[in-house]
N, C-alpha and C. Protein backbone atom coordinates (compact mmCIF):
# COMPACT_ATOMS: atom_id res chain seq x y z
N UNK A 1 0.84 -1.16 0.00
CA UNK A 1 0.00 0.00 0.00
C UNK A 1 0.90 1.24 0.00
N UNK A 2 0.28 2.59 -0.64
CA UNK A 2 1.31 3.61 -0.55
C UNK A 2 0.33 4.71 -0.05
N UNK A 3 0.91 5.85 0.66
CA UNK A 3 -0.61 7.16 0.72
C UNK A 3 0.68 8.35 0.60
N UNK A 4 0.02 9.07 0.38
CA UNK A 4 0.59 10.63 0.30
C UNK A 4 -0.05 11.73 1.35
N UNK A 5 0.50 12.40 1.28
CA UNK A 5 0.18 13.00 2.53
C UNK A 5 0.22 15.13 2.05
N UNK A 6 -0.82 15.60 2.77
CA UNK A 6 -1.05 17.10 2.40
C UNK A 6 0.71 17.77 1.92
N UNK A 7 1.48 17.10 2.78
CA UNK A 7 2.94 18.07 2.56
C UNK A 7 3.68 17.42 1.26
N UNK A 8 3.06 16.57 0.72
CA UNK A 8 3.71 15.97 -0.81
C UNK A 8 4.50 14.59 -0.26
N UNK A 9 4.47 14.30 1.03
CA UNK A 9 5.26 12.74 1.70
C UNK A 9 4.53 11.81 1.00
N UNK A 10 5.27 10.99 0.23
CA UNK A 10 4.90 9.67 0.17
C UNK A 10 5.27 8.47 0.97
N UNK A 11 4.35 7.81 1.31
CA UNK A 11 4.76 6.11 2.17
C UNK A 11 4.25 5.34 1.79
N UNK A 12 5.52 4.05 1.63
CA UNK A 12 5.04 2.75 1.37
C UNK A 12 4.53 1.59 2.41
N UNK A 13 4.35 0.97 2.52
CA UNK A 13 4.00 0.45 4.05
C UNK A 13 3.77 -1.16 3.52
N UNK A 14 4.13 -2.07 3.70
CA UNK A 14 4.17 -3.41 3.93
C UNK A 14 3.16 -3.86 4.99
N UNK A 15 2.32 -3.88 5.13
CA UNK A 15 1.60 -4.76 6.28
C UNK A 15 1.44 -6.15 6.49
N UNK A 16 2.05 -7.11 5.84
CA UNK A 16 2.85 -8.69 6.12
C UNK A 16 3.83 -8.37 6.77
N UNK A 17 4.60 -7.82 6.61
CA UNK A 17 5.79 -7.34 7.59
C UNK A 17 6.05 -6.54 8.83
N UNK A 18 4.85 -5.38 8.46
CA UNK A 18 4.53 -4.69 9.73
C UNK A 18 5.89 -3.45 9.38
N UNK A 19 6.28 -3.11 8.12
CA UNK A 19 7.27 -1.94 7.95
C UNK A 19 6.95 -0.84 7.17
N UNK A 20 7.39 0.05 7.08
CA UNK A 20 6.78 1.28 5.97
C UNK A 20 7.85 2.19 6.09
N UNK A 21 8.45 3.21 4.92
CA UNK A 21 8.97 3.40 4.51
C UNK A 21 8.65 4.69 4.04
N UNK A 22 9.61 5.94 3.97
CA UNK A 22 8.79 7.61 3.55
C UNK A 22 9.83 7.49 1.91
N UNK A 23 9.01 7.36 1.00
CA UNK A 23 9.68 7.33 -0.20
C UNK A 23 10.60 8.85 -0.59
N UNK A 24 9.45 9.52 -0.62
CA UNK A 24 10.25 10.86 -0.73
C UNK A 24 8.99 11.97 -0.05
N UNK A 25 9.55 13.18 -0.10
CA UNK A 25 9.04 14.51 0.63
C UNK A 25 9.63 15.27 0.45
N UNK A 26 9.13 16.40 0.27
CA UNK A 26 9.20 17.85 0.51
C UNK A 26 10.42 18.59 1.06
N UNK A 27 10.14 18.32 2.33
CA UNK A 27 11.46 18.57 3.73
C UNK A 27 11.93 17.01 4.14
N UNK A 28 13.15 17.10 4.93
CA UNK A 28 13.44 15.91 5.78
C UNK A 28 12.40 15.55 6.20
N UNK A 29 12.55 14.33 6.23
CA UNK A 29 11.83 13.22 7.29
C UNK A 29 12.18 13.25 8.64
N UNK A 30 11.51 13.33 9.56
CA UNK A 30 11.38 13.22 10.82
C UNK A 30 12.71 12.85 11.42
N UNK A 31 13.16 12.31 12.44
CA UNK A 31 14.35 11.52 13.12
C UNK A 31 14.02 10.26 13.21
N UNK A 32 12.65 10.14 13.60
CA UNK A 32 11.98 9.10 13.87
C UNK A 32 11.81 8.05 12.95
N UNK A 33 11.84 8.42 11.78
CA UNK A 33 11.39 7.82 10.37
C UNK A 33 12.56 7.45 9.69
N UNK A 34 13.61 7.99 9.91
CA UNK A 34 14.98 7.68 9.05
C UNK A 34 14.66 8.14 8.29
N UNK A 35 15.87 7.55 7.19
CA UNK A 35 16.28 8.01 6.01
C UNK A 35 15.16 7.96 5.05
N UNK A 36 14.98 8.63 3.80
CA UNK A 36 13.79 8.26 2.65
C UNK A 36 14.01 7.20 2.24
N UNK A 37 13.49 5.75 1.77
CA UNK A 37 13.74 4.51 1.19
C UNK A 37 13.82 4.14 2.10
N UNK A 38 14.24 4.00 3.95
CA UNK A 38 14.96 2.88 4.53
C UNK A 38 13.72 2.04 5.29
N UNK A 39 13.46 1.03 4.73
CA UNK A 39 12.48 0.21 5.58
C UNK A 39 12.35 0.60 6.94
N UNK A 40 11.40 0.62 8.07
CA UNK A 40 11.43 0.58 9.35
C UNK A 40 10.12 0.10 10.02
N UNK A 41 10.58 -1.10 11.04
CA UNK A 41 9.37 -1.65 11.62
C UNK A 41 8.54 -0.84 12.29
N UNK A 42 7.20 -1.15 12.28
CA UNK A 42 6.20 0.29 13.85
C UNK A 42 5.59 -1.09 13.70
N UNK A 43 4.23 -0.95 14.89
CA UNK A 43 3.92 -1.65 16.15
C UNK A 43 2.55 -1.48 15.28
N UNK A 44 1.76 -0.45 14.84
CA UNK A 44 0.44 0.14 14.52
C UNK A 44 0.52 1.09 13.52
N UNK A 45 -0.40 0.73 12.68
CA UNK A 45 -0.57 1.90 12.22
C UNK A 45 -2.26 2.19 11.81
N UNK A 46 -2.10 3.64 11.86
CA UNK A 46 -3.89 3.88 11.60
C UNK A 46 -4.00 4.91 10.78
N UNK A 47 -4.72 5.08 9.21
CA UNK A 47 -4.53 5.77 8.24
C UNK A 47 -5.76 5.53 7.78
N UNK A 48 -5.85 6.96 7.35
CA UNK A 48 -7.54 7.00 6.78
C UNK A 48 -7.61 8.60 6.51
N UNK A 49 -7.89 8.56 4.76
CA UNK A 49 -8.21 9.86 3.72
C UNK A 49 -8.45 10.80 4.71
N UNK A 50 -8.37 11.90 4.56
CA UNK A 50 -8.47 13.11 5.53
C UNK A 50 -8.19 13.50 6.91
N UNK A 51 -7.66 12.31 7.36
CA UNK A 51 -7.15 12.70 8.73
C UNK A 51 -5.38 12.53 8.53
N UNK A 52 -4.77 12.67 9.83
CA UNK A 52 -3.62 12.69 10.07
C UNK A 52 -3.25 11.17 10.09
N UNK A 53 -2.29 10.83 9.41
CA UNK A 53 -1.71 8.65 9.75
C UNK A 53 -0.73 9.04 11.07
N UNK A 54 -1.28 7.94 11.81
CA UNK A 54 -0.54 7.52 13.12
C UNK A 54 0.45 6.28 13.04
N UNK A 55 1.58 6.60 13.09
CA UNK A 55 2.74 5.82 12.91
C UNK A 55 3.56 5.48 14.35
N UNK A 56 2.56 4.11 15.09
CA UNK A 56 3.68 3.88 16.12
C UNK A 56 4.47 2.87 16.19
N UNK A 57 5.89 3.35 16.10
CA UNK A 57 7.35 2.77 15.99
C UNK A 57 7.28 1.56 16.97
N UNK A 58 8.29 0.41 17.27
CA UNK A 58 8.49 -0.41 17.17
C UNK A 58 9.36 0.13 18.33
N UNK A 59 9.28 -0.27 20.04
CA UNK A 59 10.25 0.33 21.02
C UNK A 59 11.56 -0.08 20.68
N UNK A 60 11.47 -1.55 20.20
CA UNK A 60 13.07 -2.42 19.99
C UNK A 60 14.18 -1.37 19.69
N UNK A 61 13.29 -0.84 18.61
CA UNK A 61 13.90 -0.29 17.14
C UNK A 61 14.08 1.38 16.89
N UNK A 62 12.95 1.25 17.79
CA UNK A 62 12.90 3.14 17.88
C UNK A 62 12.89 3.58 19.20
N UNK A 63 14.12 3.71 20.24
CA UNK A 63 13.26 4.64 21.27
C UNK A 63 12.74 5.83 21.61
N UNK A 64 12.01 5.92 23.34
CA UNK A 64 11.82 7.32 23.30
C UNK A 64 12.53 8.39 23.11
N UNK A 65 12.21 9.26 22.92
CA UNK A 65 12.73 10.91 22.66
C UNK A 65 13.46 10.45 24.12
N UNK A 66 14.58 11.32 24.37
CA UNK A 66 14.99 11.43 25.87
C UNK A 66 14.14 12.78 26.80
N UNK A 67 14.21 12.43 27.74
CA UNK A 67 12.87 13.33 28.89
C UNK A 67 11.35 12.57 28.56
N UNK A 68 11.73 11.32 27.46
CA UNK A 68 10.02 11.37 28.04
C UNK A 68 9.75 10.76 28.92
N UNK A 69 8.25 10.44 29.49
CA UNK A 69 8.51 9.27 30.67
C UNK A 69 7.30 8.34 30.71
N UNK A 70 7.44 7.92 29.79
CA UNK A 70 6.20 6.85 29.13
C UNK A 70 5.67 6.81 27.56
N UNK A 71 4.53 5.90 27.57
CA UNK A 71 4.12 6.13 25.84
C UNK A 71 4.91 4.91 24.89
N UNK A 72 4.84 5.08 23.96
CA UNK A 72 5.24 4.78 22.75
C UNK A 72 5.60 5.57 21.93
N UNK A 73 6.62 5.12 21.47
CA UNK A 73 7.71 6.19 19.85
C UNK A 73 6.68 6.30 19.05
N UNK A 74 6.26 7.22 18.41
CA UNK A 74 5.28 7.65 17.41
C UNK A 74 5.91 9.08 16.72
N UNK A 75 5.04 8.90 15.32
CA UNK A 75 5.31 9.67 14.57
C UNK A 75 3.63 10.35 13.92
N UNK A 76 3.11 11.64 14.06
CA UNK A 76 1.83 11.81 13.26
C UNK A 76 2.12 12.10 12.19
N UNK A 77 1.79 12.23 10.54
CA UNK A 77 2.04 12.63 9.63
C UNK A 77 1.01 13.70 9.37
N UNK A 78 1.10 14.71 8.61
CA UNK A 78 0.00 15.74 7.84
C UNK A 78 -1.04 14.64 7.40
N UNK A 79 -2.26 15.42 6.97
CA UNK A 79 -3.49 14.94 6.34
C UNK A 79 -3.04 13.94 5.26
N UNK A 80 -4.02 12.83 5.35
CA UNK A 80 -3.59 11.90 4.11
C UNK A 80 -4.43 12.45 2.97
N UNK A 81 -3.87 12.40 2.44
CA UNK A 81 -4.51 12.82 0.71
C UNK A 81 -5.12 11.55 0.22
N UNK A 82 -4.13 10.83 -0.14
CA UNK A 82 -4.68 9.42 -0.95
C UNK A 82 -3.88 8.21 0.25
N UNK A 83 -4.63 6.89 -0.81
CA UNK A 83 -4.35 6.19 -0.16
C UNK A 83 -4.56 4.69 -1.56
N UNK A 84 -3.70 3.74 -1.79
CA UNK A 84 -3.52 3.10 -3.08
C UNK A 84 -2.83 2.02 -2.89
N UNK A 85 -3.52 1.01 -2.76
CA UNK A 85 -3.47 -0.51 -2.41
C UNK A 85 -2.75 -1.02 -3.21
């Protein structure tokens, strides 16, 4: 599956695998997200046309920000535009 997002981000996302990926964008990608192209596992994800996709990271793989003090690694993205199976 791939969606795009209001700021021109594209993501690919694997859901047999449970990984997704920011193909390209606008500005950098997050810290959280790595590099553009680089596979990365999350835990959840929840995406749906007009709202914001919720991207939560994988603790193994991603930890918290430092100072936080609970939660899960997450990432929100801008409004999804599309979305293409």
């Amino acid at each position: 599956m791939k969606f795009t997002t209001a700021t021109g981000s594209c993501y690919e996302v694997n859901q047999d695998s449970k990984q997704i990926r920011r193909i390209n964008g606008v500005k950098d990608p997050q810290p959280r997200q790595g590099k553009d192209g680089e596979w990365k596992s999350y835990m959840d994800l929840m995406i749906k046309v007009g709202a914001s996709a919720y991207i939560f990271w994988d603790p193994k793989t991603t930890p918290l920000l430092e100072g936080s003090t609970g939660g899960a690694p997450s990432t929100i993205t801008s409004q999804v535009m599309s979305i293409e199976s």
